[in-house]
N, C-alpha and C. Protein backbone atom coordinates (compact mmCIF):
# COMPACT_ATOMS: atom_id res chain seq x y z
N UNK A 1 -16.85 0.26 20.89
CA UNK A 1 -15.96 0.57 19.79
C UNK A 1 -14.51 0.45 20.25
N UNK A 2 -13.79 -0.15 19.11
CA UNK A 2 -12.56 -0.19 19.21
C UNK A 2 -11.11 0.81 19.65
N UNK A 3 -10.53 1.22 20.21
CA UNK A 3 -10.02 2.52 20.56
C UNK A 3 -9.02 1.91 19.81
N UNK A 4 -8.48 3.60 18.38
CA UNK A 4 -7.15 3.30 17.49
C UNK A 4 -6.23 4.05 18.09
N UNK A 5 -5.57 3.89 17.65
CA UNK A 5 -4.04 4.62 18.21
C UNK A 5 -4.21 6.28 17.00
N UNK A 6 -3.63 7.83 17.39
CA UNK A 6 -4.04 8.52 16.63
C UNK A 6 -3.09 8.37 15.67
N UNK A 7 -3.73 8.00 14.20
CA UNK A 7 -2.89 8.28 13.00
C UNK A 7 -3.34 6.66 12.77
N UNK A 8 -3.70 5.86 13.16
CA UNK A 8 -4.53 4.84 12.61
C UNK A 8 -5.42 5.09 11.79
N UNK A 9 -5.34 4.44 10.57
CA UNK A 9 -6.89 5.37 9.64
C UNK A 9 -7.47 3.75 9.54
N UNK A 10 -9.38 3.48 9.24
CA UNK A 10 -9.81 2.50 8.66
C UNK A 10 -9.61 2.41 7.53
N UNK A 11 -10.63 1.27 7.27
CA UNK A 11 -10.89 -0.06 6.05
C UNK A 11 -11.29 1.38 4.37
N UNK A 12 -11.23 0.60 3.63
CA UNK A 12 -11.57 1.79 2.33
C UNK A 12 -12.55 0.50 2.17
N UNK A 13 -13.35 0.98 2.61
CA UNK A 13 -14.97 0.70 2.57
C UNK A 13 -15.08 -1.01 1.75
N UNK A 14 -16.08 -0.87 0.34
CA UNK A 14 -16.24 -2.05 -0.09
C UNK A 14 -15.14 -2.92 -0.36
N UNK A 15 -14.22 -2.07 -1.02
CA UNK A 15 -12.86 -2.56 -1.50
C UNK A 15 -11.73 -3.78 -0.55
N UNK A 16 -12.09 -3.40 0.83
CA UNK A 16 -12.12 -4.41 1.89
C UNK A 16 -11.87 -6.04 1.68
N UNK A 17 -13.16 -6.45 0.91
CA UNK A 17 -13.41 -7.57 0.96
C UNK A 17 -12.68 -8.11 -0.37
N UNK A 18 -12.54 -7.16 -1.52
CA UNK A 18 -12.24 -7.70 -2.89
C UNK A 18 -11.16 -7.38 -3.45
N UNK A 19 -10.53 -6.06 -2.54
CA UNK A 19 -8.66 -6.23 -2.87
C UNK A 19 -7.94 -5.02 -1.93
N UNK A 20 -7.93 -5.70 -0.68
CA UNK A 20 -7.45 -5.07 0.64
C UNK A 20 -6.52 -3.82 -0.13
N UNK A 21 -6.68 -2.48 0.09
CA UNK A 21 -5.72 -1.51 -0.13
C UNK A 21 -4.83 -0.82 1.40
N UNK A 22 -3.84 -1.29 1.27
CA UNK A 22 -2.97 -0.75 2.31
C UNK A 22 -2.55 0.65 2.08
N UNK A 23 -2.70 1.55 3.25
CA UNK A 23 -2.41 3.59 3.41
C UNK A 23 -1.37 3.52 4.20
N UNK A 24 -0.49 3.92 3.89
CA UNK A 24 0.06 5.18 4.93
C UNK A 24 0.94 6.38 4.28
N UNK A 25 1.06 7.28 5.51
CA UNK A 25 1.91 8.35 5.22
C UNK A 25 3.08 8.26 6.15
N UNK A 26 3.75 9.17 5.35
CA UNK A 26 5.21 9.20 5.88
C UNK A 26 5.62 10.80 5.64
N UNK A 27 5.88 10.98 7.08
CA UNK A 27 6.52 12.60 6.91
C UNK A 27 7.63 12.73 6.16
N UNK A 28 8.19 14.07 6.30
CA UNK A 28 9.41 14.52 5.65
C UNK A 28 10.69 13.73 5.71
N UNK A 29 10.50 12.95 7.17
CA UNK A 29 11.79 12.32 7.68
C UNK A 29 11.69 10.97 7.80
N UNK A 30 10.79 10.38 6.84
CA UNK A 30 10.53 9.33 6.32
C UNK A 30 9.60 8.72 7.50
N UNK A 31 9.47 9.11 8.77
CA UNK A 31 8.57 8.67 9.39
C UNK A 31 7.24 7.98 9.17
N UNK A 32 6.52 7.07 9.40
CA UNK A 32 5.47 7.03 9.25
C UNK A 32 4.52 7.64 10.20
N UNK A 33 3.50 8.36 10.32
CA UNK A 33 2.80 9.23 10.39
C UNK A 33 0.91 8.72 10.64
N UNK A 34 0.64 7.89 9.72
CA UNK A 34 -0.72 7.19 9.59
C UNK A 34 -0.60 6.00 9.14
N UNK A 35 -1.22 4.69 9.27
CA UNK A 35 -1.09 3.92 9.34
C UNK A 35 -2.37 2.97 9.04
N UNK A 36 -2.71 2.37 7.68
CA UNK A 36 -4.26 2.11 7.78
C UNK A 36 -4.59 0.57 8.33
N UNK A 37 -5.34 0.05 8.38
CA UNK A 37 -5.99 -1.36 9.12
C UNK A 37 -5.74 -2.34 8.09
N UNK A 38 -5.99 -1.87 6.79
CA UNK A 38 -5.42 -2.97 5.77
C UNK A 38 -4.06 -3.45 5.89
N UNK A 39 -3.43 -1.70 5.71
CA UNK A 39 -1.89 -1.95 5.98
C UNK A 39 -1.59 -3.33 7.32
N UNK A 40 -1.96 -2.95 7.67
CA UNK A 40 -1.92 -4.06 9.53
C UNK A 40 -2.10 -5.56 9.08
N UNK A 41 -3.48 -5.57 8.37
CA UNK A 41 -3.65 -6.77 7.76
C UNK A 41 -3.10 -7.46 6.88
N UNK A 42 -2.64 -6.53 5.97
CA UNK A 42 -1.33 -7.46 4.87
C UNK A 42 -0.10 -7.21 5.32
N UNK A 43 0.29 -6.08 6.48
CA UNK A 43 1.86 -6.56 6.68
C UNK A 43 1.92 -7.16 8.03
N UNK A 44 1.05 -7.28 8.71
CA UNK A 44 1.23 -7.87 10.22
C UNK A 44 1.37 -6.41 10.98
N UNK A 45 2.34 -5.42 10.92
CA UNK A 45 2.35 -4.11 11.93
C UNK A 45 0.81 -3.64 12.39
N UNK A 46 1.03 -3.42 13.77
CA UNK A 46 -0.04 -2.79 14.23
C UNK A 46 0.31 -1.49 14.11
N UNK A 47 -1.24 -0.54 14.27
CA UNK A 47 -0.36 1.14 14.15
C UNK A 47 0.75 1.63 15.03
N UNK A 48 0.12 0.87 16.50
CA UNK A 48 1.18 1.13 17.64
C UNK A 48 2.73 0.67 17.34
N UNK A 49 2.82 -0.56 16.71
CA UNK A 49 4.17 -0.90 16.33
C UNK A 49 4.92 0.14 15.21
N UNK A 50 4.37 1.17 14.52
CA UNK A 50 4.72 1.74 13.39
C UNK A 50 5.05 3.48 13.61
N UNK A 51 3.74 3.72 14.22
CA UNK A 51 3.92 5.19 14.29
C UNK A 51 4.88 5.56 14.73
N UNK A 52 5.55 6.49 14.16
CA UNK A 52 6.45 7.69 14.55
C UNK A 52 7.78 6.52 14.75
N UNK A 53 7.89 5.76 13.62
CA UNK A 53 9.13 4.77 13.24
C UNK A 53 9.88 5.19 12.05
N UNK A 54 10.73 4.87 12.01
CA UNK A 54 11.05 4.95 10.22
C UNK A 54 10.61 3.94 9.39
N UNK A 55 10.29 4.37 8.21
CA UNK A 55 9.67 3.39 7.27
C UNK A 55 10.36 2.50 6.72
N UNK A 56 11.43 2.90 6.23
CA UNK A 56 12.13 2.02 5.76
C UNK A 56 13.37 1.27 6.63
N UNK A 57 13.01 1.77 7.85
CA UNK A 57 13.67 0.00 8.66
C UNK A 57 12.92 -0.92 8.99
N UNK A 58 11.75 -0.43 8.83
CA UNK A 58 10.43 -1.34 9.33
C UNK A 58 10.18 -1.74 8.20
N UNK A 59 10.05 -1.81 7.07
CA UNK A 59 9.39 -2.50 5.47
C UNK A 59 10.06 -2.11 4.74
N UNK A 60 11.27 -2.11 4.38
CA UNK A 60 12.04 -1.72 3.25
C UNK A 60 13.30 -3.62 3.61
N UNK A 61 12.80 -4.21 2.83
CA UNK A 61 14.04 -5.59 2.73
C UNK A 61 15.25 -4.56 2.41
N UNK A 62 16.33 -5.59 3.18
CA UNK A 62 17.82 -5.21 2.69
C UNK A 62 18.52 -5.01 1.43
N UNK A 63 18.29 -5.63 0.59
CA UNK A 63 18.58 -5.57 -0.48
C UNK A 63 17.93 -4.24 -1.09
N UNK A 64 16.90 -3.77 -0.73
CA UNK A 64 16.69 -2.52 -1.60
C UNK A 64 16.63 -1.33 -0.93
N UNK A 65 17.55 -1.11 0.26
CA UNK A 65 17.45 0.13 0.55
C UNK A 65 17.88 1.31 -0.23
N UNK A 66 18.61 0.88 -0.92
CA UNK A 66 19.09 1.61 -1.52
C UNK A 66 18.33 2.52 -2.84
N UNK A 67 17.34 1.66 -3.25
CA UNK A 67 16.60 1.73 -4.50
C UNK A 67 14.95 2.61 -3.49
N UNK A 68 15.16 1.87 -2.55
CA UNK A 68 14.29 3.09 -1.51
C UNK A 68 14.71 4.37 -0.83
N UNK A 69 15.95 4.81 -1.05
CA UNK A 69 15.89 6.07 -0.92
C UNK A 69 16.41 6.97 -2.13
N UNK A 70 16.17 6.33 -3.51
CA UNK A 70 16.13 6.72 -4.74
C UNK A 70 14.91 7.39 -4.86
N UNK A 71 13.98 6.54 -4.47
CA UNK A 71 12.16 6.71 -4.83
C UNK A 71 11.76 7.91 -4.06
N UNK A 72 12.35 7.69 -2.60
CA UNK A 72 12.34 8.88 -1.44
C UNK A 72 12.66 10.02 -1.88
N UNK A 73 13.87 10.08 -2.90
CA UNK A 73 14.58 11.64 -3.28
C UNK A 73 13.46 11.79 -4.60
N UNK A 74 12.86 11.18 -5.60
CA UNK A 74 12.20 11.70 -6.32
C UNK A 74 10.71 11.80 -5.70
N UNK A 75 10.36 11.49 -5.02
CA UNK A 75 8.93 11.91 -4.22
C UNK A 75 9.30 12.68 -3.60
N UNK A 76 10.08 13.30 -3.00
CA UNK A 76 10.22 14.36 -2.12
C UNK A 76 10.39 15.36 -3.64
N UNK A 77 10.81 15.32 -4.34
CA UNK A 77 10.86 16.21 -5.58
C UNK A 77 9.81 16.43 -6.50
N UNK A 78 8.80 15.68 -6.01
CA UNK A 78 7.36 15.75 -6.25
C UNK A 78 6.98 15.19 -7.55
N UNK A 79 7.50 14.09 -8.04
CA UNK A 79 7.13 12.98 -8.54
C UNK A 79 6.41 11.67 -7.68
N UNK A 80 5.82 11.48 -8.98
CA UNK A 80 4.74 10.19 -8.31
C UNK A 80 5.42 8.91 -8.79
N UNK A 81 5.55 8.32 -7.93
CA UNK A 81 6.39 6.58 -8.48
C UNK A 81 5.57 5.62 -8.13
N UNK A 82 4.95 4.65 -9.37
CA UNK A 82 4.08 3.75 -9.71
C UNK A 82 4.95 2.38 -9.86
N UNK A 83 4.85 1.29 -9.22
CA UNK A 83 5.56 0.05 -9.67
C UNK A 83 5.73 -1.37 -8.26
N UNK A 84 6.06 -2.15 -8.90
CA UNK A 84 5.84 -3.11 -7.88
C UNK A 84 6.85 -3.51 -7.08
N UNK A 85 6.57 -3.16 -5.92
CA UNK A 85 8.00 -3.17 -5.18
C UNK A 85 7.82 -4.61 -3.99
N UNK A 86 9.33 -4.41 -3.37
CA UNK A 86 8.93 -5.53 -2.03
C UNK A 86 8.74 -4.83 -0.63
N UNK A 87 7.67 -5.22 -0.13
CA UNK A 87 7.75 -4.72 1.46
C UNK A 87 7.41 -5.97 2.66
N UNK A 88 8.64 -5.58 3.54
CA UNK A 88 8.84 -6.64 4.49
C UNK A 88 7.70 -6.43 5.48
N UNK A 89 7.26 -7.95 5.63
CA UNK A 89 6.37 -8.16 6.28
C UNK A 89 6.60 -8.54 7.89
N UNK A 90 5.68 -8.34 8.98
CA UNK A 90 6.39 -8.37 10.52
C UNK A 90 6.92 -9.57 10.88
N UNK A 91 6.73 -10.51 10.23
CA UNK A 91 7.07 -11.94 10.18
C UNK A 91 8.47 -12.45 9.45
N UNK A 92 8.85 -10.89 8.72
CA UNK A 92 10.12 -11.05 7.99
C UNK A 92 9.94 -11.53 6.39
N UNK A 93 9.18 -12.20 6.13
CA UNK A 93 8.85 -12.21 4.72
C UNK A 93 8.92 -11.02 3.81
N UNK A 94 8.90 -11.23 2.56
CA UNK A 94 8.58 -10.25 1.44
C UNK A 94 7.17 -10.46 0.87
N UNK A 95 6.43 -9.32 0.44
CA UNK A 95 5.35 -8.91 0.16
C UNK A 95 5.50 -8.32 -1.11
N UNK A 96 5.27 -8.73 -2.48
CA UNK A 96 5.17 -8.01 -3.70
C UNK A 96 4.02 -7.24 -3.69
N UNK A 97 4.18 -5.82 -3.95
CA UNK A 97 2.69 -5.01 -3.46
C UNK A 97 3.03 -4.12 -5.12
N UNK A 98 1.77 -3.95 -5.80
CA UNK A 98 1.82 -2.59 -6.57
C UNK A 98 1.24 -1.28 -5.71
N UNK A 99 2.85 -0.64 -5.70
CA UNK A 99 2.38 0.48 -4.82
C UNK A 99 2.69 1.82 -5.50
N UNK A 100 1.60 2.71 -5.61
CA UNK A 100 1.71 4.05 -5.93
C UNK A 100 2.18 5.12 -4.53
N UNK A 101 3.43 5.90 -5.12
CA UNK A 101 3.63 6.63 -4.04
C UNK A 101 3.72 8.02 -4.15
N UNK A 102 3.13 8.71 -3.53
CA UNK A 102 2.13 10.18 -4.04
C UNK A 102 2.73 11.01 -3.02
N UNK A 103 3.85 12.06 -3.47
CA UNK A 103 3.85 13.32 -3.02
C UNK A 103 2.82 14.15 -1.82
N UNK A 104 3.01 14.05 -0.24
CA UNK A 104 1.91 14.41 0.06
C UNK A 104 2.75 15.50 1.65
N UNK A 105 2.20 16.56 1.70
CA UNK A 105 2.93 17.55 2.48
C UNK A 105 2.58 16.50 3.69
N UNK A 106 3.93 16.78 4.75
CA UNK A 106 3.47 17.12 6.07
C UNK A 106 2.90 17.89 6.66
N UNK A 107 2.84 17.79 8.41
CA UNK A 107 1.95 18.94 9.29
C UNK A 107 1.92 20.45 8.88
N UNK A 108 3.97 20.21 8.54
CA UNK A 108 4.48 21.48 8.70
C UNK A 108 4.91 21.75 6.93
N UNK A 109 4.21 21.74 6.39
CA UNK A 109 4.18 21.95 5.10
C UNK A 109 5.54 21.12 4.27
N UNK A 110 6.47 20.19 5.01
CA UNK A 110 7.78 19.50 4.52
C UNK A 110 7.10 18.60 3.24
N UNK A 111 7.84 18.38 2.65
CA UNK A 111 7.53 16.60 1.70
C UNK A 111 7.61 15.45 2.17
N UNK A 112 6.51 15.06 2.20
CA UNK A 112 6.24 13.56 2.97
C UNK A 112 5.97 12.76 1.42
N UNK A 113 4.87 11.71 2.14
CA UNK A 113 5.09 10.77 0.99
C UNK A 113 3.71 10.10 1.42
N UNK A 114 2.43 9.57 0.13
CA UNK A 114 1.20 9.04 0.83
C UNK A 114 1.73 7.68 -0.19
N UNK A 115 1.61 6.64 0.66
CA UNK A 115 2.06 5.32 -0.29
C UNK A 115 0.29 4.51 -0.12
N UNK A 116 0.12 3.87 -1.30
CA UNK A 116 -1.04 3.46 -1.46
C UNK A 116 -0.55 1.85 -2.11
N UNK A 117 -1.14 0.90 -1.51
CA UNK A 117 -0.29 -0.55 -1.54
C UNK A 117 -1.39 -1.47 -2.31
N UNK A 118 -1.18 -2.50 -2.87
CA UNK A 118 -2.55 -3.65 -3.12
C UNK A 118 -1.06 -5.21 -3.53
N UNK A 119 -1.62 -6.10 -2.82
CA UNK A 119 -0.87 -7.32 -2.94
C UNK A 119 -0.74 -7.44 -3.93
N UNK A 120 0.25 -7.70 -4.97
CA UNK A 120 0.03 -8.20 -6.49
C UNK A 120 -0.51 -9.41 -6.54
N UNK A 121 -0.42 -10.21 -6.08
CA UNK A 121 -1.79 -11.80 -5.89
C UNK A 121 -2.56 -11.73 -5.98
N UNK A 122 -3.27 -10.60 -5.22
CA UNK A 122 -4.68 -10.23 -4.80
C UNK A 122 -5.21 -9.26 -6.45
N UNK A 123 -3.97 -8.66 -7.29
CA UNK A 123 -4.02 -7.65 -8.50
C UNK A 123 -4.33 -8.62 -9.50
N UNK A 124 -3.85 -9.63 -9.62
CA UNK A 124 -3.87 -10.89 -10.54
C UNK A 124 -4.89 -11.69 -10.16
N UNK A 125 -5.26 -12.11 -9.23
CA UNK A 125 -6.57 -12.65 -8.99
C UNK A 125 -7.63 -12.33 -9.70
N UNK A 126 -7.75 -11.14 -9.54
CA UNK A 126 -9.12 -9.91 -9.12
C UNK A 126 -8.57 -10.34 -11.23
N UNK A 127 -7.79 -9.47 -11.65
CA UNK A 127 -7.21 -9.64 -13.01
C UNK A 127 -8.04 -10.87 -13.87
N UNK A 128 -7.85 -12.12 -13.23
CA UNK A 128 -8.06 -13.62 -13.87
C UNK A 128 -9.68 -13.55 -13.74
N UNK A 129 -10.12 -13.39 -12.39
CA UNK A 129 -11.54 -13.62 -12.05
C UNK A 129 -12.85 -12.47 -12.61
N UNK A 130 -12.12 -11.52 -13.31
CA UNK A 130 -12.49 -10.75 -14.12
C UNK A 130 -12.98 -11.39 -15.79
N UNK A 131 -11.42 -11.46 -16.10
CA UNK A 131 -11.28 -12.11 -17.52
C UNK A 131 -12.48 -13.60 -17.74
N UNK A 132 -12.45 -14.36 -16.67
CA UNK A 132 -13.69 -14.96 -16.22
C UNK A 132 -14.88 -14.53 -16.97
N UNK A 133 -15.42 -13.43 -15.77
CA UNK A 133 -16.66 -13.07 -16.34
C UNK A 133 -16.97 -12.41 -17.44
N UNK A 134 -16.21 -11.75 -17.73
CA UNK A 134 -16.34 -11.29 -19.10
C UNK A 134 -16.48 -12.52 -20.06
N UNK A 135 -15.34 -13.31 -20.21
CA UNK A 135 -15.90 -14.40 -20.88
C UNK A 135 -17.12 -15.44 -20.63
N UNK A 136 -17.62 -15.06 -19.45
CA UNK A 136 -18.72 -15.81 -19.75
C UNK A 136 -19.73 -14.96 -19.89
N UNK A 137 -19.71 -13.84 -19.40
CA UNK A 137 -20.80 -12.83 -20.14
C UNK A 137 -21.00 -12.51 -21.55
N UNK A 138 -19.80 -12.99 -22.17
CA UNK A 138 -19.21 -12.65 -23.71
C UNK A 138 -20.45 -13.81 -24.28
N UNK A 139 -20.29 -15.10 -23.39
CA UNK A 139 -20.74 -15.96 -24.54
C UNK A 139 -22.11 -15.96 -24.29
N UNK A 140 -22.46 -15.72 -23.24
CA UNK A 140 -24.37 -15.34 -22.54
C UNK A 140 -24.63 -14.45 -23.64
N UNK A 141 -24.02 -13.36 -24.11
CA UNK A 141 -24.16 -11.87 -25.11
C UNK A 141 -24.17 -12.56 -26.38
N UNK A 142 -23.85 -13.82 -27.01
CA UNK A 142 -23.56 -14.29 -28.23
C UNK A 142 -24.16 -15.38 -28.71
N UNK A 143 -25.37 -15.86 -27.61
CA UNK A 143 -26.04 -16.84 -27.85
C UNK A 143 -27.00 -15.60 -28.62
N UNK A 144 -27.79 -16.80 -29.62
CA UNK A 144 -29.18 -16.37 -30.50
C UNK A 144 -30.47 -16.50 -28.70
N UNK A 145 -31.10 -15.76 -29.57
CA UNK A 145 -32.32 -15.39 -28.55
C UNK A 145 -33.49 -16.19 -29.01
């Protein structure tokens, strides 16, 4: 078995294969804290490269820092912020992710932050290849017997 770094979390099981969900947490001081294998896989960071970093010098593009520590002051105020943001990838790219970001205590009872990620490509895919089957299940359901 693989030895993780602590605060590495795994795969979210089936979901794996059919629309990678990227985890982590971030303490009070924006730290990141946990770090999941998806995350690794859609942004390039290993956990070792991340833990106990700041988050938003590591995946927050330039242009929106600012609009990221907007989101920071209302999650720490214990609102949940839903929407599609950009996160820089280790390669320097941008990553359009729909990410939900959920109010979640630290060790020491502070306001951290649990961000929950999915590629929007991968949201629209899954979206199209859906609409798919339904339509062809629609018309299997509408033939005479």
């Amino acid at each position: 078995m693989v030895e993780q770094p602590l605060g590495a979390v795994g795969y979210a099981g089936v979901l794996r294969e059919l629309l990678p969900i990227a985890l982590w947490r971030e303490d009070a001081h924006g730290r990141i804290v946990e770090w999941s294998l998806a995350a690794q896989d859609l942004l390039g960071f290993r956990p070792q490269d991340v833990l106990d970093r700041p988050a938003s010098a590591l995946l927050v593009p330039e242009g929106n820092r600012e609009l990221a520590d907007q989101l920071t002051h209302r999650v720490q105020g214990g609102e949940t912020v839903v929407g599609t943001l950009s996160v820089r990838h280790r390669d320097g790219h941008q990553v359009a992710m729909e990410t939900w970001i959920v109010p979640a205590a630290d060790a020491q009872g502070r306001p951290g932050a649990l961000l929950i990620a999915v590629e929007t490509s991968q949201v629209l895919r899954m979206r199209d290849s859906l609409a798919a089957l339904e339509s062809f299940f629609g018309v299997l359901m509408a033939r005479p017997q």
